[in-house]
Protein backbone atom coordinates (compact mmCIF):
# COMPACT_ATOMS: atom_id res chain seq x y z
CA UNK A 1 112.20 97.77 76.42
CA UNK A 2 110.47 98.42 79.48
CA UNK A 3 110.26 95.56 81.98
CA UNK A 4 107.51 96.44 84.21
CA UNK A 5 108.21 94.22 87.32
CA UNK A 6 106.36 93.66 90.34
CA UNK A 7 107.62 93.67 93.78
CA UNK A 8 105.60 92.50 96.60
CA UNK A 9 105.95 95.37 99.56
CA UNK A 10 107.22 94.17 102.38
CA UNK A 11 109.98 92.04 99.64
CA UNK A 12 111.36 95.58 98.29
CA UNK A 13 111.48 96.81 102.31
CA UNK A 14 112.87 93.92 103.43
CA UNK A 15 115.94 94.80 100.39
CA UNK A 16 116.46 98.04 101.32
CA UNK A 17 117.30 97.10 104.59
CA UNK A 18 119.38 94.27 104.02
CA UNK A 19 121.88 96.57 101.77
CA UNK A 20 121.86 99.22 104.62
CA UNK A 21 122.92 96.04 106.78
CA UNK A 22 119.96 95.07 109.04
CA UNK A 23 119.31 91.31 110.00
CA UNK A 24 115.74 91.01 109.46
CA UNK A 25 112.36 89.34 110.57
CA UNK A 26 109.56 89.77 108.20
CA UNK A 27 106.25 89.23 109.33
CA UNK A 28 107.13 88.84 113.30
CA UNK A 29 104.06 87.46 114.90
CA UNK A 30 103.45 88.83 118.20
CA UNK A 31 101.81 86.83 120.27
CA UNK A 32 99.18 86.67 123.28
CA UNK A 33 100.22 85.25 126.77
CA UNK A 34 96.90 83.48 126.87
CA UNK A 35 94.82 81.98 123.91
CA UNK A 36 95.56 81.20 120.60
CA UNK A 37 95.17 84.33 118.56
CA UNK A 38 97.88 86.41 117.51
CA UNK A 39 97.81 90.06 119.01
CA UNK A 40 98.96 92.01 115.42
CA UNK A 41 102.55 91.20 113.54
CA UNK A 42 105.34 93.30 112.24
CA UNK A 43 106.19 93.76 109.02
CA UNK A 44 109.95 94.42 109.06
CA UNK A 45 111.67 94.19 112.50
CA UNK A 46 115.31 94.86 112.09
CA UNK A 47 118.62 95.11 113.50
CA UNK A 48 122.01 96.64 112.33
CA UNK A 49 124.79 97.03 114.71
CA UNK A 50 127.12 99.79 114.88
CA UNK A 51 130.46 98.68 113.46
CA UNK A 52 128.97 97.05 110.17
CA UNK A 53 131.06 98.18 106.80
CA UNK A 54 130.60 96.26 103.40
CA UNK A 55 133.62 95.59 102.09
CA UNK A 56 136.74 96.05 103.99
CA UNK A 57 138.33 98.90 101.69
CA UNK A 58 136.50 102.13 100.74
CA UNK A 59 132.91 100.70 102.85
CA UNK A 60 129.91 100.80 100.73
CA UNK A 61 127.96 104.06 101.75
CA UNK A 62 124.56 103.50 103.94
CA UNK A 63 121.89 105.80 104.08
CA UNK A 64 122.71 108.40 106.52
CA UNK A 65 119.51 108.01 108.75
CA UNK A 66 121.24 104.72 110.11
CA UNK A 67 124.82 105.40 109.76
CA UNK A 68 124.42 108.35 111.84
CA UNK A 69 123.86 106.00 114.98
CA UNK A 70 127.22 105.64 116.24
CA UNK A 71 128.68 102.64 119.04
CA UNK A 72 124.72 101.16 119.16
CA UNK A 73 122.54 98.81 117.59
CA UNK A 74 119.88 100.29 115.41
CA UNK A 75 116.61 98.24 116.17
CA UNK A 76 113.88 98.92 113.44
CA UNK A 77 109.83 98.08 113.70
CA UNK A 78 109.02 99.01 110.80
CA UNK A 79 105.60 99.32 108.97
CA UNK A 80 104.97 99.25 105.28
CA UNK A 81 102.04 100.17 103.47
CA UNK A 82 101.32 100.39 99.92
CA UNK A 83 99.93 103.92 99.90
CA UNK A 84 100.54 107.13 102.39
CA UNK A 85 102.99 105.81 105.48
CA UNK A 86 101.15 105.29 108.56
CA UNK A 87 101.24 103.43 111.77
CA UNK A 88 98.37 101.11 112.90
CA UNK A 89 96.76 101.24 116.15
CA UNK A 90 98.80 98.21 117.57
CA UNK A 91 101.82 100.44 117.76
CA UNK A 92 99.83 103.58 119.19
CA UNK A 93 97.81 102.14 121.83
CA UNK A 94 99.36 101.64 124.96
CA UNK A 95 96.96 99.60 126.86
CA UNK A 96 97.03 96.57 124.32
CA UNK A 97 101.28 96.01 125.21
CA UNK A 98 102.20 94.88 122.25
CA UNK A 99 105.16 97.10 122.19
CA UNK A 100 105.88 95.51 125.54
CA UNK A 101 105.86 91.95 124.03
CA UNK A 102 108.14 93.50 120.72
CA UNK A 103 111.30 94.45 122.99
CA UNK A 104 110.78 91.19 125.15
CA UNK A 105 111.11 89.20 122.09
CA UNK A 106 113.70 90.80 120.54
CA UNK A 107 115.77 90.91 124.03
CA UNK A 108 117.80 94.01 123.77
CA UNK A 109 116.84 95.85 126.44
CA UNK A 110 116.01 94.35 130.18
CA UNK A 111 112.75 93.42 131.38
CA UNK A 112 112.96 96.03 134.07
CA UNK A 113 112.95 99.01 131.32
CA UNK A 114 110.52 97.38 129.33
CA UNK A 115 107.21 100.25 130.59
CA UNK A 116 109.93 103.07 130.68
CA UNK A 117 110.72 102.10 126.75
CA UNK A 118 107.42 101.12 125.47
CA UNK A 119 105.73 104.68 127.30
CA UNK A 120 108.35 106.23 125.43
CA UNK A 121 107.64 104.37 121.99
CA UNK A 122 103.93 105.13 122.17
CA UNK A 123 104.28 108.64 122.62
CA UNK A 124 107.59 109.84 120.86
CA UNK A 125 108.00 106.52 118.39
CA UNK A 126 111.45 106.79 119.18
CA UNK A 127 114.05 105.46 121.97
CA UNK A 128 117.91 105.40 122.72
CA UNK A 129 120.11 104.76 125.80
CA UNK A 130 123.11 102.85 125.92
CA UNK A 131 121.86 99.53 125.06
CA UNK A 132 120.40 100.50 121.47
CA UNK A 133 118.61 102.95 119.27
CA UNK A 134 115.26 101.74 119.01
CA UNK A 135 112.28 103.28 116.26
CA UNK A 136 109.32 103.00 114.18
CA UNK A 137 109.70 103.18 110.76
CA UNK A 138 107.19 104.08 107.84
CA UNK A 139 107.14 103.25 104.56
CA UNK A 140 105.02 104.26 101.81
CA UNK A 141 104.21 105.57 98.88
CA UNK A 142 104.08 109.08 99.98
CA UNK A 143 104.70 110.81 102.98
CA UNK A 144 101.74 111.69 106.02
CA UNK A 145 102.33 115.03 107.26
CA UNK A 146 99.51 114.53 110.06
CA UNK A 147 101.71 111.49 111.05
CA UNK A 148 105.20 113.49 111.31
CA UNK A 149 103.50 116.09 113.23
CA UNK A 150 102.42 113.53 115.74
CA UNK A 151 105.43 111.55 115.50
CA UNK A 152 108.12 114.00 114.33
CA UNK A 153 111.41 111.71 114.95
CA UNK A 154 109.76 108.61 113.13
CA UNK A 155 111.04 107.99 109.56
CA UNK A 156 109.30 107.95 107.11
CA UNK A 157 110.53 106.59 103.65
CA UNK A 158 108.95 106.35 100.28
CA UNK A 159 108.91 103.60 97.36
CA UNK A 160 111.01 106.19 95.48
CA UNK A 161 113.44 106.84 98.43
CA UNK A 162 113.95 103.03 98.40
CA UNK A 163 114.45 102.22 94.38
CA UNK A 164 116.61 105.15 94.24
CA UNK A 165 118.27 103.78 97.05
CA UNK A 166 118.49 100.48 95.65
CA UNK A 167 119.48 101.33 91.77
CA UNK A 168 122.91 103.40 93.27
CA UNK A 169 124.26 100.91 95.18
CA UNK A 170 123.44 97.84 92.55
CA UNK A 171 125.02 100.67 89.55
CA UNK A 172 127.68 101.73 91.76
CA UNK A 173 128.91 98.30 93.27
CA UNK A 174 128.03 96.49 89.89
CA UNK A 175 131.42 94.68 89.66
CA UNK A 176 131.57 93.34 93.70
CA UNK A 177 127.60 92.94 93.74
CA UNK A 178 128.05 90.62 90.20
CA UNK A 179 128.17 87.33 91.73
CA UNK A 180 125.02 86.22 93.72
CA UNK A 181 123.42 82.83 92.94
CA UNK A 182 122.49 83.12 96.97
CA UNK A 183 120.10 86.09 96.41
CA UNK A 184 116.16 85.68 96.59
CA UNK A 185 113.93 85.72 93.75
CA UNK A 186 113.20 89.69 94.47
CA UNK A 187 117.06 90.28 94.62
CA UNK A 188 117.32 89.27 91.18
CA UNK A 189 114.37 90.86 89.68
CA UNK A 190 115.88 94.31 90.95
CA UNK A 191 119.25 93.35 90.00
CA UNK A 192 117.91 92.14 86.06
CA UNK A 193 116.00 95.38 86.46
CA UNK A 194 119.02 97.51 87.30
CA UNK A 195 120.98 96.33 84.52
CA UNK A 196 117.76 96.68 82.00
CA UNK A 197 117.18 100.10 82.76
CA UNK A 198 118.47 103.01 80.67
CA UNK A 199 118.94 105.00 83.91
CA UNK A 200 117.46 105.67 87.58
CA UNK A 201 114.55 107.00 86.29
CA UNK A 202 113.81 104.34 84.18
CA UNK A 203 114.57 101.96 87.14
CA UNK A 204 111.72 104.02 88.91
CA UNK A 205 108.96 103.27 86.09
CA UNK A 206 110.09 99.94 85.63
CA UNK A 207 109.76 98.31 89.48
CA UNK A 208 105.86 98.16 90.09
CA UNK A 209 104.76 97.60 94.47
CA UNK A 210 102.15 95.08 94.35
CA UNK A 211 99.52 96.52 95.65
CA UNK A 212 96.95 94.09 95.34
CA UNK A 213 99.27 91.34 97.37
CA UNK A 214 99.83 93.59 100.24
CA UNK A 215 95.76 93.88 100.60
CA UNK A 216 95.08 90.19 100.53
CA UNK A 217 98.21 89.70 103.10
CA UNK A 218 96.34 92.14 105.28
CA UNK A 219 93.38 90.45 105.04
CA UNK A 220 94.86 87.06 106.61
């Protein structure tokens, strides 16, 4: 029986990062420091700090693009799109700050780094020091090659990457993830769809992106 679900975008993002163990912010508004209209908004803005294990004996396993940040927070602005991973201008563009008003919100880092980092963003997508690891993040459903050779240290992860992702820790931690009346609506259409599927690859077919919510959300 195949389900067929559909996931809005930025729902199935938002879940992959939760079981890597980021505390999350979907759709951040950024705002202006004068007037009413909001500058652009984030999709996914994330955080996972450096210590975090699930479960206290034999950890679940994270993906090893964030476990491989050791004794830092990893601080995610992530962007999700439906089709090819890309970045829009608000995170290019330099003269419009908005990366500026990002790591004031978010507070990490102190006001007197704030050009240093955000120079460094715009041009590399990427920062570290001691405070925190700080990067875009793409995701789509395939990967830009024009993009990584502009922005080689950027991530950039596809729908597959994340339902793969997503089906081996749900199969693998079936027994401890079992119980979770808590969960959001999306959380238990993956889970249902974990358990209904014959295998990964049927997993794959079955979970749909919903494309046509992700346009009208951009359109707002």
């Amino acid at each position: 029986m195949k389900l067929q679900i559909l996931i809005e975008p930025e729902k199935l993002a938002y879940w992959y990062f939760r079981l890597n163990g980021f505390l999350t912010i979907v759709n951040f508004v950024v705002h202006p420091d004068r007037g009413h209209k909001q500058e652009t908004d984030v999709d996914i803005l994330g955080a996972r700090f450096p210590y975090r294990a699930e479960l206290l004996e034999n950890p679940m396993e994270d993906k090893e693009i964030f476990s491989a940040v050791k004794n830092k927070p990893y601080i995610v602005i992530a962007e999700v799109k439906t089709g090819t991973c890309n970045l829009n201008g608000p995170w290019i563009k330099l003269k419009r700050k908005n990366m500026h008003r990002v790591l004031s919100a978010v507070g990490v880092f102190p006001k007197e780094f704030l050009d240093e980092i955000a120079a460094r963003i715009y041009k590399e997508g990427v920062f570290e020091n001691e405070f925190a690891y700080l990067t875009l993040f793409c995701i789509g459903s395939q990967i830009n090659r024009n993009l990584n050779r502009q922005y080689s240290k950027v991530p950039q992860v596809t729908w597959t990457d994340i339902l793969e992702f997503i089906y081996n820790r749900f199969n693998k931690y079936r027994i401890q993830k079992a119980a979770h009346p808590q969960w959001d609506s999306t959380g238990h259409k993956l889970w249902k769809c974990v358990l209904g599927s014959e295998n990964k690859e049927d997993f794959i077919k079955n979970i749909k992106v919903d494309t046509q919510h992700k346009r009208q959300s951009s359109q707002t």
